[in-house]
N, C-alpha and C. Protein backbone atom coordinates (compact mmCIF):
# COMPACT_ATOMS: atom_id res chain seq x y z
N UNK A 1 8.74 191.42 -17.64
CA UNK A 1 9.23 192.52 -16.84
C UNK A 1 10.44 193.13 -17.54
N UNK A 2 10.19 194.24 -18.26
CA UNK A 2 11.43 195.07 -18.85
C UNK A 2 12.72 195.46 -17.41
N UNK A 3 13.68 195.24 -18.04
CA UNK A 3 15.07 195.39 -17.47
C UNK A 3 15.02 196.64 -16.84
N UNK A 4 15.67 196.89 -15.12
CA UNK A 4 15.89 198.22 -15.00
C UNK A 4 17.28 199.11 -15.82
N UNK A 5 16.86 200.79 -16.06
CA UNK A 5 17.74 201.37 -17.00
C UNK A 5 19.31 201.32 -16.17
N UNK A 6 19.30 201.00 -14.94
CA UNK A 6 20.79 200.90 -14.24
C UNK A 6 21.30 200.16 -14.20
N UNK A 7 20.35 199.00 -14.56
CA UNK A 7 20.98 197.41 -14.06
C UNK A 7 21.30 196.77 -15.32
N UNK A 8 22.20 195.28 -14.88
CA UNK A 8 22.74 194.89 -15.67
C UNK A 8 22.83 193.40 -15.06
N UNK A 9 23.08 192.55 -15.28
CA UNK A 9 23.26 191.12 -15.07
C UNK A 9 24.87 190.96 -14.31
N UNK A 10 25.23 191.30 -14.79
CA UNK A 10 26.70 191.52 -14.59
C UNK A 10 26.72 192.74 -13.20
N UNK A 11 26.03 193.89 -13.45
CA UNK A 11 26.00 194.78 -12.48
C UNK A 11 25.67 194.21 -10.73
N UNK A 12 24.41 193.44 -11.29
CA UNK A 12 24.04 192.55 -10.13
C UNK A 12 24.82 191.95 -9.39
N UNK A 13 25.95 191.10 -10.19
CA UNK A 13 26.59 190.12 -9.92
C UNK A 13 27.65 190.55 -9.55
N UNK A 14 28.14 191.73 -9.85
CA UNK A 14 29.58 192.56 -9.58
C UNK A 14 29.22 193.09 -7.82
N UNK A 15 27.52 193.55 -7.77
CA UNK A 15 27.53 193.91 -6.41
C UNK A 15 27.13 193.00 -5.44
N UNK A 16 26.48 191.74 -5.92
CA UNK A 16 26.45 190.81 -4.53
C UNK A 16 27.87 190.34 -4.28
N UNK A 17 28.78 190.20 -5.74
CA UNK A 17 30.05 189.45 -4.82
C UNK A 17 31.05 190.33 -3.74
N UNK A 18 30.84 192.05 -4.14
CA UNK A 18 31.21 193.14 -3.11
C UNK A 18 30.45 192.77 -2.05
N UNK A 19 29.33 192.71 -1.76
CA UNK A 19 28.92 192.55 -0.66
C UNK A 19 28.97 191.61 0.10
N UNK A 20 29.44 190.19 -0.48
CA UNK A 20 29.73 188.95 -0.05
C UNK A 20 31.40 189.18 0.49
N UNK A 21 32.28 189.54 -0.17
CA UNK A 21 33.75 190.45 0.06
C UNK A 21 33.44 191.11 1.51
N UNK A 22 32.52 191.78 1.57
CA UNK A 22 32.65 192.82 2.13
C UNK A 22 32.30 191.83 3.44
N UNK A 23 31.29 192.21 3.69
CA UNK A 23 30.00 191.27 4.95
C UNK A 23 29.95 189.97 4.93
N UNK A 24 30.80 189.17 4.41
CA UNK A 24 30.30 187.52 4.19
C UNK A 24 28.74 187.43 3.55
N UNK A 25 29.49 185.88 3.38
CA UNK A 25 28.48 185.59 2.48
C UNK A 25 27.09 185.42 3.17
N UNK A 26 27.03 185.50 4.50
CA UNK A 26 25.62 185.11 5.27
C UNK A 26 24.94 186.56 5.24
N UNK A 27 25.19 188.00 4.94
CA UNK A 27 25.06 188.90 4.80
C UNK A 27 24.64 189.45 3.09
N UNK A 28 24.73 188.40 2.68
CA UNK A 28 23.42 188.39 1.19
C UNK A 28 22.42 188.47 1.05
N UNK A 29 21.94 189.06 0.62
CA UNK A 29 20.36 189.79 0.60
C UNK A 29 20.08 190.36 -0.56
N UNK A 30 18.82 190.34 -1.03
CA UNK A 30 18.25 191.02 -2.18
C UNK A 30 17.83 192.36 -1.74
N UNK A 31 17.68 192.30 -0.55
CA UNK A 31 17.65 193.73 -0.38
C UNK A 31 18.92 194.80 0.11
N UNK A 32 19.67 193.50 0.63
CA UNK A 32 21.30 194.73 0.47
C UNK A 32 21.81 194.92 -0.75
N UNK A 33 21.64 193.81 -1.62
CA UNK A 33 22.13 194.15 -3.10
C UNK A 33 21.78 195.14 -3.65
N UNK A 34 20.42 195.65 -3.54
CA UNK A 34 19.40 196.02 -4.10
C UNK A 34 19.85 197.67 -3.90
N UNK A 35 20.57 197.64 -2.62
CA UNK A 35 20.41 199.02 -1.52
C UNK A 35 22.03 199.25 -2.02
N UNK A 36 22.47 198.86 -2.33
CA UNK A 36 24.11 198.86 -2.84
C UNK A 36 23.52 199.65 -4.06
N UNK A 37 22.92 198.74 -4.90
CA UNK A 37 22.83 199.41 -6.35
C UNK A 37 21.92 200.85 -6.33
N UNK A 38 20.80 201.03 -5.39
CA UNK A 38 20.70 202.32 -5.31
C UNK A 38 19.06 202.21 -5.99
N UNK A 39 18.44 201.10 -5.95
CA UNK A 39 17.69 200.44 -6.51
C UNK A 39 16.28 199.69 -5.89
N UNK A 40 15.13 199.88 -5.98
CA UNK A 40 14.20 198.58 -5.34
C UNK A 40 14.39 197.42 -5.52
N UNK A 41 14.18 196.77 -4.57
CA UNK A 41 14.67 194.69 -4.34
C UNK A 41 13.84 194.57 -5.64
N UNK A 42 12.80 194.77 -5.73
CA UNK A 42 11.88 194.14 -6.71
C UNK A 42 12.62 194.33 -8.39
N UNK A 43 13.51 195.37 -8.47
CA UNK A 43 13.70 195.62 -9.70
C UNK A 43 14.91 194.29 -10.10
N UNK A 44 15.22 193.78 -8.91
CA UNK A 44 16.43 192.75 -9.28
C UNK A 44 16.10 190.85 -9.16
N UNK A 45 14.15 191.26 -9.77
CA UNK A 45 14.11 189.74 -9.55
C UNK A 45 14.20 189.23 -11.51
N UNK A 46 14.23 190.35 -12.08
CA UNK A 46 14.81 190.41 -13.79
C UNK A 46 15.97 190.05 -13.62
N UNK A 47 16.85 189.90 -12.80
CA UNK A 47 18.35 189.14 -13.15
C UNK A 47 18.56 188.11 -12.34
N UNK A 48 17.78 187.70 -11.33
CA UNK A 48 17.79 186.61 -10.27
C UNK A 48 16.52 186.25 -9.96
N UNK A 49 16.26 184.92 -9.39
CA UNK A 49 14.88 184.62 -8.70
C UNK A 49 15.28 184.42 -7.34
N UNK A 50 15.12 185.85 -6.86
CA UNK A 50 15.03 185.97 -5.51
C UNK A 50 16.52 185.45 -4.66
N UNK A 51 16.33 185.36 -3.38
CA UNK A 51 17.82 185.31 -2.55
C UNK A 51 18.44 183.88 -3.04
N UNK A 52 17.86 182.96 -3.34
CA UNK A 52 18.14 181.33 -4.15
C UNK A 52 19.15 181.92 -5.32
N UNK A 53 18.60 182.64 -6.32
CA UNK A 53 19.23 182.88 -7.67
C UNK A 53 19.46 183.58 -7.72
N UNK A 54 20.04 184.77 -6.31
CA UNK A 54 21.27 185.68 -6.20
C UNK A 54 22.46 184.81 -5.84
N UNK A 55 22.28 183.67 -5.07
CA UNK A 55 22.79 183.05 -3.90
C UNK A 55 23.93 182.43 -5.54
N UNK A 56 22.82 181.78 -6.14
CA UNK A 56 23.66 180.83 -7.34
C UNK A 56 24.32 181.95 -7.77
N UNK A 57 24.23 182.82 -8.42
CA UNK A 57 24.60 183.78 -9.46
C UNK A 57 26.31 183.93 -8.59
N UNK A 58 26.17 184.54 -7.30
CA UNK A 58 27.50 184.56 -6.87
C UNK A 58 28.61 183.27 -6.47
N UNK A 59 27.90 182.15 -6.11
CA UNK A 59 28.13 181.08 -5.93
C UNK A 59 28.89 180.38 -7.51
N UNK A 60 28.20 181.02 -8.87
CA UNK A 60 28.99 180.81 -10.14
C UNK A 60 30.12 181.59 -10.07
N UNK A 61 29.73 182.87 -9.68
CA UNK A 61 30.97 183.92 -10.26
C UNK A 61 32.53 183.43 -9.30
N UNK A 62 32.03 183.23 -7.80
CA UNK A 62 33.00 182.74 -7.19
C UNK A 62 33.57 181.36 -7.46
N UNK A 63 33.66 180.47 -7.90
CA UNK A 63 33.85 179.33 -8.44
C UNK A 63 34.75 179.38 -9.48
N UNK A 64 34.08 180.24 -10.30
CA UNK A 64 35.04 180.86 -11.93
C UNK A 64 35.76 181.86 -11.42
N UNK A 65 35.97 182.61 -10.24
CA UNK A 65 37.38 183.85 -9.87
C UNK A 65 38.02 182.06 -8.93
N UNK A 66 37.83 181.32 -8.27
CA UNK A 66 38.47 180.38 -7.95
C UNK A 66 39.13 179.34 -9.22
N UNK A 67 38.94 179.06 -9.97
CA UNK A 67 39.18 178.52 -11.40
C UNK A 67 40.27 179.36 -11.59
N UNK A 68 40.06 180.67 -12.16
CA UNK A 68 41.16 181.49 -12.47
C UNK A 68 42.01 181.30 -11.43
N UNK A 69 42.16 181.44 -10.58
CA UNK A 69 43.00 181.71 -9.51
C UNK A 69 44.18 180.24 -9.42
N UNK A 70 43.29 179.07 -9.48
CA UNK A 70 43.92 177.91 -9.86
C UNK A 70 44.93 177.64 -10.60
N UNK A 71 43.96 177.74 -11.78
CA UNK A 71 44.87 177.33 -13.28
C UNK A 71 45.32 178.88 -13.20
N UNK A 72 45.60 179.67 -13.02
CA UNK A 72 47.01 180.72 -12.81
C UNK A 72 48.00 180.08 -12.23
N UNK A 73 47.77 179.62 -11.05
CA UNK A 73 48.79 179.04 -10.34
C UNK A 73 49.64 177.57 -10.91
N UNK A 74 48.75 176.92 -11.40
CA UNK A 74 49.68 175.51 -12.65
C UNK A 74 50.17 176.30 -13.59
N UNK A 75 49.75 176.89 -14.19
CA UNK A 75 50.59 177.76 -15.49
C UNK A 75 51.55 177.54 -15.21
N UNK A 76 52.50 177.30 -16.18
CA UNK A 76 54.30 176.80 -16.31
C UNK A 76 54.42 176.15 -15.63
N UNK A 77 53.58 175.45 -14.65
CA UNK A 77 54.57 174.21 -13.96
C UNK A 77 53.96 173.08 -14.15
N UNK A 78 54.32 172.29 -13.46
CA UNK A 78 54.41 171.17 -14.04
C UNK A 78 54.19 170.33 -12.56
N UNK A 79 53.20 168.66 -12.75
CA UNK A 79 53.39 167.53 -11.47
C UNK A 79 53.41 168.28 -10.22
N UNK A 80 54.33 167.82 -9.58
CA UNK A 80 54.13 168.03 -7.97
C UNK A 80 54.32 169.67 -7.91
N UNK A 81 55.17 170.10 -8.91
CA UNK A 81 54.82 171.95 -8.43
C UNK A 81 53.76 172.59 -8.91
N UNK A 82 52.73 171.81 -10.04
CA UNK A 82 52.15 172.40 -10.29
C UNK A 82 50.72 172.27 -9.03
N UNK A 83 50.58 170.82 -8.41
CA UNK A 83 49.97 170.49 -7.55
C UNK A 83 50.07 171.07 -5.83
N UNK A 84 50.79 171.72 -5.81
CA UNK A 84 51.68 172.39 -4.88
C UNK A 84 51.18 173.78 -4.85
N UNK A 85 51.23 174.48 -6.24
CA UNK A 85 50.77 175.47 -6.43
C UNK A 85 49.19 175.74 -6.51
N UNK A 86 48.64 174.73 -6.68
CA UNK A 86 46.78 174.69 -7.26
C UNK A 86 47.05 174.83 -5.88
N UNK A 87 47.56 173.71 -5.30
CA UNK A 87 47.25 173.72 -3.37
C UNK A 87 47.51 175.34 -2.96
N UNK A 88 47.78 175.44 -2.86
CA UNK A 88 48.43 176.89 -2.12
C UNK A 88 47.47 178.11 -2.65
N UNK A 89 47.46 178.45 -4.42
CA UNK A 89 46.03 178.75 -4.57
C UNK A 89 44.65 178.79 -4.00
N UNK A 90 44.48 177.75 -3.99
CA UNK A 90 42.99 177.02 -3.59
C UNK A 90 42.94 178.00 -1.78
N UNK A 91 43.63 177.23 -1.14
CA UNK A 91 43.82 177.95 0.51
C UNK A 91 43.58 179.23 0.28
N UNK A 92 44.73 180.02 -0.53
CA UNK A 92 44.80 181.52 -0.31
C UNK A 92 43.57 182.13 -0.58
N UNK A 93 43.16 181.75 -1.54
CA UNK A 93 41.64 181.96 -2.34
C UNK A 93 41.02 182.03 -1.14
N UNK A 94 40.22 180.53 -0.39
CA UNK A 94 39.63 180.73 0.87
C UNK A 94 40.07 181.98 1.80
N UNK A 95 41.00 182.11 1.93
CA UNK A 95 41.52 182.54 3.16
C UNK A 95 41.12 184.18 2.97
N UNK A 96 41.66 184.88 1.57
CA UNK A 96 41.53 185.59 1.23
C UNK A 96 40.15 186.35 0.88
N UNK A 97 39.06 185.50 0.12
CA UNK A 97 37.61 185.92 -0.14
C UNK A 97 37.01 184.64 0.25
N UNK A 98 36.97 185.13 2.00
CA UNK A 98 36.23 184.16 2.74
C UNK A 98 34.57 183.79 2.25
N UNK A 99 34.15 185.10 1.90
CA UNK A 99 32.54 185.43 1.85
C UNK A 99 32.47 184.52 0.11
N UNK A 100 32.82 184.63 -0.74
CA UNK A 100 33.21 183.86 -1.99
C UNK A 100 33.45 182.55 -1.90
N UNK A 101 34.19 181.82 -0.93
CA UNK A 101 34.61 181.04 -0.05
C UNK A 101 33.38 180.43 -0.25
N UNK A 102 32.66 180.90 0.77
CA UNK A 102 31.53 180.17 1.73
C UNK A 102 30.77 179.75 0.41
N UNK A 103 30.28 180.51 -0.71
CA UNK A 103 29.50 180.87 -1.35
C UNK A 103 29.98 179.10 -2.51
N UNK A 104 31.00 178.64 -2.71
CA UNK A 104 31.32 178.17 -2.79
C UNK A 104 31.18 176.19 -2.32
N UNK A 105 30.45 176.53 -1.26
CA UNK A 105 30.14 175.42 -0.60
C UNK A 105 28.92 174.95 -0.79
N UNK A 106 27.80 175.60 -1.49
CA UNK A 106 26.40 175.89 -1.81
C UNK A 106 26.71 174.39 -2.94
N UNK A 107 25.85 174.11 -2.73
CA UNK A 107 25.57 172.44 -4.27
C UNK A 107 24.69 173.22 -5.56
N UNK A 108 25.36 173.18 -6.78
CA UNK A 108 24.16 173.46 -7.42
C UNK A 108 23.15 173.37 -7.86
N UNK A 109 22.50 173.61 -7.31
CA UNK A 109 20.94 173.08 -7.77
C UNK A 109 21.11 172.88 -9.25
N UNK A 110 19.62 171.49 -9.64
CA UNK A 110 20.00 170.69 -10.45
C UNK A 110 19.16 171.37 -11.36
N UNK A 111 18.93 172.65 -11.66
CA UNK A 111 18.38 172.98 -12.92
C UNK A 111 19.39 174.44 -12.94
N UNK A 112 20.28 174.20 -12.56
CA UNK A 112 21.26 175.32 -12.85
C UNK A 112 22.98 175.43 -13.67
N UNK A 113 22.45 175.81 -14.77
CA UNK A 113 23.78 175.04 -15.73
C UNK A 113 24.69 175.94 -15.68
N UNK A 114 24.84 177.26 -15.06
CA UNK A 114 25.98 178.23 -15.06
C UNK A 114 26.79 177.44 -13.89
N UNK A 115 26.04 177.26 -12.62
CA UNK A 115 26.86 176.71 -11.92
C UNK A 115 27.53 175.38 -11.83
N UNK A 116 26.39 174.42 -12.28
CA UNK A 116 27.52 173.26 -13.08
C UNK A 116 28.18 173.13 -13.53
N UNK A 117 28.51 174.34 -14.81
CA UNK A 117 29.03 174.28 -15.71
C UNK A 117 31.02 174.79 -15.21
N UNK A 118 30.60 176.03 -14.44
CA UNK A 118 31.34 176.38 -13.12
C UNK A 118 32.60 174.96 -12.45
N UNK A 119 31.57 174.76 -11.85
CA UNK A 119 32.37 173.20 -11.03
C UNK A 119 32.97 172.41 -12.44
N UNK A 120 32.33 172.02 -13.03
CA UNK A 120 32.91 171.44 -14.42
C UNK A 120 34.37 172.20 -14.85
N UNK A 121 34.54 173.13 -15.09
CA UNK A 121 35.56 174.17 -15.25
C UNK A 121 36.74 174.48 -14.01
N UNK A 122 36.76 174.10 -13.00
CA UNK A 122 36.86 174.18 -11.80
C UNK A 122 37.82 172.35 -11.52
N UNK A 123 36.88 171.71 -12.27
CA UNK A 123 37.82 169.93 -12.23
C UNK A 123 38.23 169.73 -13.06
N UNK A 124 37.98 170.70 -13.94
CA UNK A 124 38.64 169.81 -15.43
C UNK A 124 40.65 170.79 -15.09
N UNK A 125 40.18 171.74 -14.29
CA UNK A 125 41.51 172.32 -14.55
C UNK A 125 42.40 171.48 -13.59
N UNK A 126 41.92 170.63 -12.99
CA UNK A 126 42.89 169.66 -11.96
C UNK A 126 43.23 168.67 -12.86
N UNK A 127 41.87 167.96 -13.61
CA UNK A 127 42.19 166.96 -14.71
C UNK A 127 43.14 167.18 -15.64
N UNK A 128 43.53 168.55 -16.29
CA UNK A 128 44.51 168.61 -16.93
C UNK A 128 46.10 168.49 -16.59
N UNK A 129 46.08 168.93 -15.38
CA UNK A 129 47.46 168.72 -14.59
C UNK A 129 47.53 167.38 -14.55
N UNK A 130 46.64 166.33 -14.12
CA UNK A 130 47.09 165.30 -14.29
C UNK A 130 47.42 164.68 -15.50
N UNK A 131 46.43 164.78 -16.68
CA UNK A 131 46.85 164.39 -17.76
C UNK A 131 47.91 165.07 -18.20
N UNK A 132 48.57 166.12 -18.08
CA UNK A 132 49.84 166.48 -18.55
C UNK A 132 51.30 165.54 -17.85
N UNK A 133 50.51 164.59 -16.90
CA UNK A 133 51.64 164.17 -16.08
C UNK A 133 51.68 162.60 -16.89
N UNK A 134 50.78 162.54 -17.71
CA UNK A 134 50.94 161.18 -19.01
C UNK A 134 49.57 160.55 -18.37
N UNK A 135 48.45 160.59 -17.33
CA UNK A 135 47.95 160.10 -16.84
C UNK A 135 46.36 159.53 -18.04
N UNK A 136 46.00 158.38 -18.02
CA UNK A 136 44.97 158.38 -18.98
C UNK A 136 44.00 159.00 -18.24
N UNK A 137 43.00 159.53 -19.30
CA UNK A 137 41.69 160.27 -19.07
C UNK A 137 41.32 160.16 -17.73
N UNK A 138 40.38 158.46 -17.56
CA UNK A 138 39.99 158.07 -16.24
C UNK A 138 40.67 157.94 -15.24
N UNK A 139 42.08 157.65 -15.37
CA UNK A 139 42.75 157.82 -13.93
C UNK A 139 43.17 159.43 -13.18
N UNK A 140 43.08 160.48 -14.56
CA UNK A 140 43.44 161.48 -14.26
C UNK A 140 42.08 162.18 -13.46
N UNK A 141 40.71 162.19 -14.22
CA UNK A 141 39.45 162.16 -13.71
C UNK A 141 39.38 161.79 -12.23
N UNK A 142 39.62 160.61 -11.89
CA UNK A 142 39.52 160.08 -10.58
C UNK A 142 40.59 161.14 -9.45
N UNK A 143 42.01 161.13 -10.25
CA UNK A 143 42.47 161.88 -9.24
C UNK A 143 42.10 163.51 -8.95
N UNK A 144 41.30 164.33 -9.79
CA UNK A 144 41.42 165.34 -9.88
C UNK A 144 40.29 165.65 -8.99
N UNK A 145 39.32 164.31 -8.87
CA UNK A 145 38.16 164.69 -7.95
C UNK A 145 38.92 164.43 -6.81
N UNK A 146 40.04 163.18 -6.25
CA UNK A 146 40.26 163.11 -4.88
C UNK A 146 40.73 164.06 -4.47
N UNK A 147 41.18 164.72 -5.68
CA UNK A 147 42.70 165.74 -4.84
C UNK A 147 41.63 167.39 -4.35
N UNK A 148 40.79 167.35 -5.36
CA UNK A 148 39.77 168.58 -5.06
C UNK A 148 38.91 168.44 -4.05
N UNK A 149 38.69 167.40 -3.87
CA UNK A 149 37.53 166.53 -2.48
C UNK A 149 38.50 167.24 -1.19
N UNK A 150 39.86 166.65 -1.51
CA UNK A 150 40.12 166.46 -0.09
C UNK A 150 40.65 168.28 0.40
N UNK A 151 41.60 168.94 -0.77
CA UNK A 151 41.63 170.33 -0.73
C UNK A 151 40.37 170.93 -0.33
N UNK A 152 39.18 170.95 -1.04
CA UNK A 152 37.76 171.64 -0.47
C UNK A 152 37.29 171.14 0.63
N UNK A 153 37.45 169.67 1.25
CA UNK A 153 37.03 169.70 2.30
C UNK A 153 37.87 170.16 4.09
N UNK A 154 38.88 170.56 3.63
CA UNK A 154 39.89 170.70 4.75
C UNK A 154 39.87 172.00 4.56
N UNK A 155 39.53 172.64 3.57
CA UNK A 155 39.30 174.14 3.55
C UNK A 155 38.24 174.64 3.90
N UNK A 156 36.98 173.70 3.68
CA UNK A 156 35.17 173.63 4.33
C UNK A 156 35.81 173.92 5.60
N UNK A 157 36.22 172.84 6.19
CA UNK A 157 36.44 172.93 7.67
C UNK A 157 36.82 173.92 8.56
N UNK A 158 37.67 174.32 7.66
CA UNK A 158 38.89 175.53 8.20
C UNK A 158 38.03 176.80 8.19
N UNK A 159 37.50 176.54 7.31
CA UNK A 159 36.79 177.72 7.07
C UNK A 159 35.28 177.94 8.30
N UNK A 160 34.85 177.01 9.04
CA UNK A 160 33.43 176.35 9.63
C UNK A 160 34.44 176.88 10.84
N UNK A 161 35.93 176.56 11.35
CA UNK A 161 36.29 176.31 12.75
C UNK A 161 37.09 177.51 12.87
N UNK A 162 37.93 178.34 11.67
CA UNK A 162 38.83 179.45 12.16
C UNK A 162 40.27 178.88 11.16
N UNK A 163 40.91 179.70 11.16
CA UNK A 163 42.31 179.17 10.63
C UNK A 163 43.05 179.33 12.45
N UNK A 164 43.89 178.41 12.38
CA UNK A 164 44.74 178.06 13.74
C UNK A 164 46.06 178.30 12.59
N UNK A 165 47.49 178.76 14.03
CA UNK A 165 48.60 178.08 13.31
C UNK A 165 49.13 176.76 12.90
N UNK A 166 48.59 175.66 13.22
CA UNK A 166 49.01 174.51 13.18
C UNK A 166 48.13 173.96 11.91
N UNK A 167 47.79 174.84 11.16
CA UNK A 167 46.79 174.48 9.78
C UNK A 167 47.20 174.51 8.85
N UNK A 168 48.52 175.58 9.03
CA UNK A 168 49.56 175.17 7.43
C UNK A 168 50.24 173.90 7.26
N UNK A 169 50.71 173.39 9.00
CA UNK A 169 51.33 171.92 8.93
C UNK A 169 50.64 170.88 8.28
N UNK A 170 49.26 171.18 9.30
CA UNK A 170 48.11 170.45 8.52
C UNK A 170 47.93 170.34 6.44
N UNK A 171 47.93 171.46 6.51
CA UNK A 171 47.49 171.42 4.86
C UNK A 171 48.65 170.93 4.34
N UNK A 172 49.80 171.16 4.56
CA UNK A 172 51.03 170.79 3.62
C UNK A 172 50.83 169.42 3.85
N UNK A 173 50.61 168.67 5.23
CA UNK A 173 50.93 166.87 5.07
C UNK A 173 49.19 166.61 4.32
N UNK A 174 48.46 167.40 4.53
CA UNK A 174 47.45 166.72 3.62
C UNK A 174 47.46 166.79 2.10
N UNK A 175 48.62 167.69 1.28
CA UNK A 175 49.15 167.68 0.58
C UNK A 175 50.10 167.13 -0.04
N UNK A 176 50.79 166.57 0.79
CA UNK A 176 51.70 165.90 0.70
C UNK A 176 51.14 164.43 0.64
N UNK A 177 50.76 163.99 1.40
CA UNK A 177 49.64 162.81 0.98
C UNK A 177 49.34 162.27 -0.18
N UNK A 178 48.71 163.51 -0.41
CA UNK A 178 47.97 163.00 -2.11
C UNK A 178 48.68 163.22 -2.82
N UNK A 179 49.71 163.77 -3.29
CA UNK A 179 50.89 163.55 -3.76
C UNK A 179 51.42 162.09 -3.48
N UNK A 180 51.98 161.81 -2.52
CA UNK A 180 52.48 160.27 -2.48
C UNK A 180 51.44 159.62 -2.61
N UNK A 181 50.30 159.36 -2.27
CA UNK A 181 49.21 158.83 -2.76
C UNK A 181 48.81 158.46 -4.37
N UNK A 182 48.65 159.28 -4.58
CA UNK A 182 48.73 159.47 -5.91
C UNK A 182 49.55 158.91 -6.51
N UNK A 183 50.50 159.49 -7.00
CA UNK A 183 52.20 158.63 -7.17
C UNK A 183 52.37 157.11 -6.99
N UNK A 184 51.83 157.11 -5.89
CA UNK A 184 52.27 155.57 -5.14
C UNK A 184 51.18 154.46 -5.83
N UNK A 185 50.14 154.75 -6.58
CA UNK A 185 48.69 154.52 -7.23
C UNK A 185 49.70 154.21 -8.73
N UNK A 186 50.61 154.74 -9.11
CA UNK A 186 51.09 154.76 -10.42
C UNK A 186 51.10 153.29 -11.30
């Protein structure tokens, strides 16, 4: 199936994550994408297989604008501010591109190496904060999954129930936690 002359891989992917921005992510469709670009659904199964491998395609891109967003936030710092800062990142991110967010929570299917590759990119930037803190490989590994486990899952939640005011208290002592946790593991 030759490529349509408007489309682009990237084009695709630039307009499901607008539309995920826009409408949440439960408001994904190959045929709203399709209707964004100005385009027949059918012409956009050349860059995706169908609502599954639109679903991944944004589910990568959001993962890697979450990555960036991260390791922006450790840049120049260092240990507990830099952990402080991924934290605070990570939330705003949710909070901010809820629909990206959600998209986010999707597992990647196991014949899909953009999005593995994604999450891979995504822990290793926690793993480095720890190893900059002198931590060996495997202990830094271990912490970079607890500390991302427990950040993504209190943000899953938050995200499933509403943000309340009593959720920043929340996030800071669950932050604070793994910090002394961590630490206290030394």
């Amino acid at each position: 199936m030759a490529p349509h002359p408007k489309l682009s891989r990237t084009g695709v992917i630039d307009q499901a994550v607008a539309l995920v921005e826009l409408s949440g992510y439960d408001a994904l469709s190959v045929s709203a994408v399709a209707k964004g670009l100005e385009v027949a659904p059918s012409a956009l199964y050349t860059y995706c297989d169908g609502l599954d491998g639109l679903r991944n395609l944004v589910a990568t891109a959001a993962t890697n604008n979450l990555t960036a967003v991260v390791r922006n936030a450790a840049t120049g710092t260092y240990g507990i501010v830099a952990l402080n800062a991924m934290g605070d990142a990570y939330r705003r991110f949710a909070h901010e591109h809820p629909g990206q967010f959600a998209s986010t929570l999707r597992p990647p299917p196991v014949a899909d190496d953009d999005l593995g590759t994604a999450n891979v990119g995504l822990h290793d930037t926690f793993v480095l904060v720890f190893a900059a803190m002198g931590w060996s490989p495997d202990r830094s590994h271990l912490a970079a999954r607890s500390t991302r486990s427990a950040l993504h899952g209190f943000l899953a939640l938050e995200h499933a129930t509403g943000t309340t005011a009593e959720h920043d208290n929340e996030f800071k002592h669950l932050v604070d936690a793994l910090i002394a946790g961590l630490h206290g593991d030394a």
